[in-house]
Protein backbone atom coordinates (compact mmCIF):
# COMPACT_ATOMS: atom_id res chain seq x y z
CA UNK A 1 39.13 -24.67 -8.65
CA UNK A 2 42.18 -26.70 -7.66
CA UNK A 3 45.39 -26.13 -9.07
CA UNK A 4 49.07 -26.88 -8.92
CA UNK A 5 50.38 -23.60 -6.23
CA UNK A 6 52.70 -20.77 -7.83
CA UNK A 7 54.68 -18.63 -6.27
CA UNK A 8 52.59 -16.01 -5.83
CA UNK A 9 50.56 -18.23 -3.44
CA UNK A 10 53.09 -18.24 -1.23
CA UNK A 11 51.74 -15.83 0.94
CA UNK A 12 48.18 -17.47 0.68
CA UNK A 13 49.70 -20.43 1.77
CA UNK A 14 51.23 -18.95 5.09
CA UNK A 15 48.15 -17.19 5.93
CA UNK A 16 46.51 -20.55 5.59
CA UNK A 17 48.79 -22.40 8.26
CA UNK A 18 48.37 -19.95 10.50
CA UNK A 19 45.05 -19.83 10.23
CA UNK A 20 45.12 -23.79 10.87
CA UNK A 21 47.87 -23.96 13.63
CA UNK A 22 45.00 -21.55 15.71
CA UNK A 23 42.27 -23.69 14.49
CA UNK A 24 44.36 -26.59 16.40
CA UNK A 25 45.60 -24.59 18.91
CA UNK A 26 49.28 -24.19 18.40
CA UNK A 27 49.68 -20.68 16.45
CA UNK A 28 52.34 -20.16 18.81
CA UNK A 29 54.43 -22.67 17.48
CA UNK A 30 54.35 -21.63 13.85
CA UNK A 31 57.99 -20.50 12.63
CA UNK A 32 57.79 -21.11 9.07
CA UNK A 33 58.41 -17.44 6.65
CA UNK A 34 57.62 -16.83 3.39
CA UNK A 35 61.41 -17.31 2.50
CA UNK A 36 61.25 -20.71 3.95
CA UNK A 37 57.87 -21.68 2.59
CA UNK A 38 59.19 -20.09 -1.36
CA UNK A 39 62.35 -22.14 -0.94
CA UNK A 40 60.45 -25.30 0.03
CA UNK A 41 58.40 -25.15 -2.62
CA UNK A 42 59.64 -23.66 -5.18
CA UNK A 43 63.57 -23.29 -4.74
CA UNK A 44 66.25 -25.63 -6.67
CA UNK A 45 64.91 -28.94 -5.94
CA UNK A 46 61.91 -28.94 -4.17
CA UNK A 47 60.44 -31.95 -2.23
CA UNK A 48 57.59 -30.80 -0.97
CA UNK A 49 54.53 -29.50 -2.58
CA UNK A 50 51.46 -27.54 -2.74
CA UNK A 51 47.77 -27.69 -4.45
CA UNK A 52 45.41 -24.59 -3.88
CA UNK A 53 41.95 -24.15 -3.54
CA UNK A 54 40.25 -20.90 -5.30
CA UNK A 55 36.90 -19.80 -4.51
CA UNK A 56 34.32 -18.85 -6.88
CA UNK A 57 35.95 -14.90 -6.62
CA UNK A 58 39.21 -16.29 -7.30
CA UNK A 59 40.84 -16.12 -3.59
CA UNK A 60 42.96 -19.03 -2.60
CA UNK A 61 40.99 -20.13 0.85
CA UNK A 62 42.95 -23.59 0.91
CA UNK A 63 45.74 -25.76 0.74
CA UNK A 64 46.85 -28.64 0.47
CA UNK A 65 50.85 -29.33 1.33
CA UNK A 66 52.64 -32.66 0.86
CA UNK A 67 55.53 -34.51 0.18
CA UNK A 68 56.41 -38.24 -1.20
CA UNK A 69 57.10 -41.24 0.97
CA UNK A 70 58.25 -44.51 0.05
CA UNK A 71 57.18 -47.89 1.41
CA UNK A 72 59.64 -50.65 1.73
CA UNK A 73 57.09 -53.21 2.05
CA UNK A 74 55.41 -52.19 -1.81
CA UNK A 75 58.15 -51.07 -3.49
CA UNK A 76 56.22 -47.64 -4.11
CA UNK A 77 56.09 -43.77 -3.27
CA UNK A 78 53.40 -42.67 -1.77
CA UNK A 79 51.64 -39.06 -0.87
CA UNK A 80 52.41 -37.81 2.97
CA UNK A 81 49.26 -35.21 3.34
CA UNK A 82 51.33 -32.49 5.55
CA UNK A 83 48.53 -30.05 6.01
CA UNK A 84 45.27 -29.81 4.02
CA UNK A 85 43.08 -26.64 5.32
CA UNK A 86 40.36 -24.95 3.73
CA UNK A 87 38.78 -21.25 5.68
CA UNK A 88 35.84 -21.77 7.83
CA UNK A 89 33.89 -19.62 6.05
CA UNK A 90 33.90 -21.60 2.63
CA UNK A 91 34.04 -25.27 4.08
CA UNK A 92 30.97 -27.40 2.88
CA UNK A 93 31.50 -26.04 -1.17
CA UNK A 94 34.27 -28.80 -2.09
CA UNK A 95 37.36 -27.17 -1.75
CA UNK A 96 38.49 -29.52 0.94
CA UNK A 97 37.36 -32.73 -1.05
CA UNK A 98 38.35 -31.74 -4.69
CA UNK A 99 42.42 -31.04 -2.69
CA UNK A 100 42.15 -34.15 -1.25
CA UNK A 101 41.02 -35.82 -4.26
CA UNK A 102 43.38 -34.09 -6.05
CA UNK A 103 46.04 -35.93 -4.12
CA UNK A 104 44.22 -39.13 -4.55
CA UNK A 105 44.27 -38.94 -8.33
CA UNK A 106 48.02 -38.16 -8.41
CA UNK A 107 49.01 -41.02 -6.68
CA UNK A 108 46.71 -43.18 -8.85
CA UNK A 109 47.83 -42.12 -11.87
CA UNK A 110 51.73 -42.41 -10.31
CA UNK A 111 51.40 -46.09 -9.05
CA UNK A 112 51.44 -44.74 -5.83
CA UNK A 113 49.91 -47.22 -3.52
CA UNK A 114 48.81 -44.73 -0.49
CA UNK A 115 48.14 -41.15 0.40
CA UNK A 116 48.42 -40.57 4.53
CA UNK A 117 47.85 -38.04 6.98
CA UNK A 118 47.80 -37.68 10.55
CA UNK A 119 44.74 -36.21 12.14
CA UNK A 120 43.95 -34.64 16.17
CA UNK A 121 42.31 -36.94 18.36
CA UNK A 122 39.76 -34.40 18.86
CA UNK A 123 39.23 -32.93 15.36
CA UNK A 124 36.10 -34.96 14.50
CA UNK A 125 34.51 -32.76 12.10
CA UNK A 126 37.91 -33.48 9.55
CA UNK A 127 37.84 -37.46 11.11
CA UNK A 128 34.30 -37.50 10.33
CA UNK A 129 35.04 -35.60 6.79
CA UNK A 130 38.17 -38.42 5.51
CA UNK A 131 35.82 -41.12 6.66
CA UNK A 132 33.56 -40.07 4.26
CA UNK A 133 35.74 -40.15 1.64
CA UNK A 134 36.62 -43.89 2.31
CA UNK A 135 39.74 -42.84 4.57
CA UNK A 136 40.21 -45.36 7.25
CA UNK A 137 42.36 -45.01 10.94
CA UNK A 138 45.77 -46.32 11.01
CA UNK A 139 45.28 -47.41 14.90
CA UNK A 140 47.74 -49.74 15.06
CA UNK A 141 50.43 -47.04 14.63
CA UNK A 142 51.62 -44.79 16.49
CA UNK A 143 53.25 -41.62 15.56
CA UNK A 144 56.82 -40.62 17.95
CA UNK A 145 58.81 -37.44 16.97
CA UNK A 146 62.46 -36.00 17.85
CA UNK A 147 62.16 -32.66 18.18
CA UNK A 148 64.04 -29.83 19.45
CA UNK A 149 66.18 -30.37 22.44
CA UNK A 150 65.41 -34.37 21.79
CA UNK A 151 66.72 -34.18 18.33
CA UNK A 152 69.77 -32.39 19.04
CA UNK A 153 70.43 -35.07 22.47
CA UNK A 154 70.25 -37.92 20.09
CA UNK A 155 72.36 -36.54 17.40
CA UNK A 156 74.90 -36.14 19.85
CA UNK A 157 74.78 -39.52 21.29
């Protein structure tokens, strides 16, 4: 089952990133709380948002996190895929597909004209997974970031 996430997923959710940021090797750089997470998704005006993934016993073993985007060039929003995990354990029953699809539906039925992600170079079980689904590599992009002791440098400049 995929549904809208509540509140009370919050903690789900968390668990969840976590569990990805090890799968990719970066636990260490997870900061995010439960405070943070509850006010980003749920506080006075939220912009981002979350879809969860229940298994047959009911327990939420993925996510799906996103946010809207906007492109100049069509005029439309569109669906930034933040994080999308589902546990190891449970992969191959749908859960991953029906978030994604999920996603996919809500920006049909918006007008949105895209839904994008980023991906790891070296995650090809997931490349190999949204190719599947029709996804196709942006390859002429590439992705920069400020972050950090960058970000505050050029805010001072």
């Amino acid at each position: 089952m995929i549904r809208l996430a509540e509140p009370g997923d919050v903690g789900d959710i968390l668990r969840l990133i976590r569990d990805l940021a090890e799968y990719e090797r970066a636990l260490h750089e997870v900061k995010t709380t439960e405070a943070q997470l509850r006010a980003g998704l749920f506080g006075d005006d939220p912009k981002t948002f979350a879809h969860v993934a229940e298994h047959e016993d009911g327990r939420v073993v993925g996510f799906a996190l996103w946010f809207l985007t906007f492109s100049t060039w069509n005029g439309t929003h569109g669906i930034y895929l933040e994080d999308l995990y589902v546990e190891p354990g449970v992969r191959g029953h749908g859960h991953g597909k029906g978030l994604l699809t999920e996603l996919a539906r809500i920006a049909d039925e918006r007008g949105y004209e895209r839904v994008e992600w980023a991906v790891l170079n070296w995650n090809q079980p997931s490349i190999e997974f949204y190719e599947a689904l029709g996804a196709r590599p942006q390859d002429e992009w590439t992705v920069y970031r400020l972050t950090g002791d960058t970000l505050t440098k050029a805010a001072r400049l």
